[in-house]
Protein backbone atom coordinates (compact mmCIF):
# COMPACT_ATOMS: atom_id res chain seq x y z
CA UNK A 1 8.31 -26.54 20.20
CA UNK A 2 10.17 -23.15 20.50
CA UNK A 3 8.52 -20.07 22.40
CA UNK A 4 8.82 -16.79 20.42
CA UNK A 5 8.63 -13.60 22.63
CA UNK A 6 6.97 -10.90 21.21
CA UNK A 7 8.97 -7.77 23.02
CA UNK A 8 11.55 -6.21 21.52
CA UNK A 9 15.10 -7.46 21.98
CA UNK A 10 16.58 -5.91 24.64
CA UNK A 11 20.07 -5.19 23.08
CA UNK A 12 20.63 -4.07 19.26
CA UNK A 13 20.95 -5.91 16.83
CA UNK A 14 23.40 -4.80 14.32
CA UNK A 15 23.70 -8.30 12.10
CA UNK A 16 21.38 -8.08 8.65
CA UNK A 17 20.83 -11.96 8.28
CA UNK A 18 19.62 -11.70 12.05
CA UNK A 19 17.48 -8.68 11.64
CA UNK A 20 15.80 -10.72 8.94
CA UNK A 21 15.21 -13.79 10.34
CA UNK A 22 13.64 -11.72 13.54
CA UNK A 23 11.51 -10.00 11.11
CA UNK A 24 10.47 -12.96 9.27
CA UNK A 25 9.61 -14.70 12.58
CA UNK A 26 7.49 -11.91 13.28
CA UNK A 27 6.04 -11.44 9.76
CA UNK A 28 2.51 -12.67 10.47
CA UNK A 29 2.11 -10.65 13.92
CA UNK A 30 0.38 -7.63 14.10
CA UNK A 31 1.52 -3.79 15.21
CA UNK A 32 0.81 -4.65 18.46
CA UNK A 33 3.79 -6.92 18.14
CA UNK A 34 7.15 -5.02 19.60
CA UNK A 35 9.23 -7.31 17.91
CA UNK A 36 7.49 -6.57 14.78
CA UNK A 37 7.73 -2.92 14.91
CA UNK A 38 11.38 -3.01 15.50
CA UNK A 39 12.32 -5.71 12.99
CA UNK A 40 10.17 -3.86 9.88
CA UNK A 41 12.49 -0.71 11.30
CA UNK A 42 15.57 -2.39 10.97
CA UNK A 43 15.97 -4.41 8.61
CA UNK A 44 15.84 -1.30 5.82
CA UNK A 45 18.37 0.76 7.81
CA UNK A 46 20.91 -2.09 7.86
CA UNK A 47 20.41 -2.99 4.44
CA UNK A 48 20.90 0.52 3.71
CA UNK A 49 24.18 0.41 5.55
CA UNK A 50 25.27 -2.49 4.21
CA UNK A 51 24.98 -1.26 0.83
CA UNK A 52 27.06 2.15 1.65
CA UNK A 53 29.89 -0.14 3.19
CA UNK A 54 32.94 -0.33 0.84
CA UNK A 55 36.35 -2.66 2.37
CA UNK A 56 39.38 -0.31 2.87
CA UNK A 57 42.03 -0.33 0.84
CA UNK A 58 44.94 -1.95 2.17
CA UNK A 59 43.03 -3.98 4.74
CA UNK A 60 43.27 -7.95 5.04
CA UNK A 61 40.42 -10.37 5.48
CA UNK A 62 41.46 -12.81 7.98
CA UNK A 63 39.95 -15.29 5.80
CA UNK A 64 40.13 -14.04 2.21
CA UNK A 65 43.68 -12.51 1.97
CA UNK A 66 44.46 -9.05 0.67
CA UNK A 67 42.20 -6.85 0.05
């Protein structure tokens, strides 16, 4: 049995899969729900970003090679 808080984290989360498993954990909880609020905020705006986010040219992926 795992206890879920129900405030808001108290540091930012700036990981999409994260942001979405928050939100889904919190999917059935109402507006009074901090955690709620925040993750049905976030989770667009990162998805957002991660959508805008291109890989440099030049740069090297530790685990992929050349870019």
């Amino acid at each position: 049995m795992s206890i879920i808080s129900h405030d808001a984290p108290d540091y930012p989360v700036m990981n999409l899969a994260a942001a979405q498993r928050g939100r889904e954990i919190h999917r059935d909880c109402g507006d009074e729900c901090d955690a709620h609020r925040y993750y049905e905020n976030l989770v667009p705006k990162l998805e957002v970003a991660a959508r805008e986010v291109k890989p440099l040219r030049g740069t090297w992926n530790i685990w992929g090679g050349p870019q």
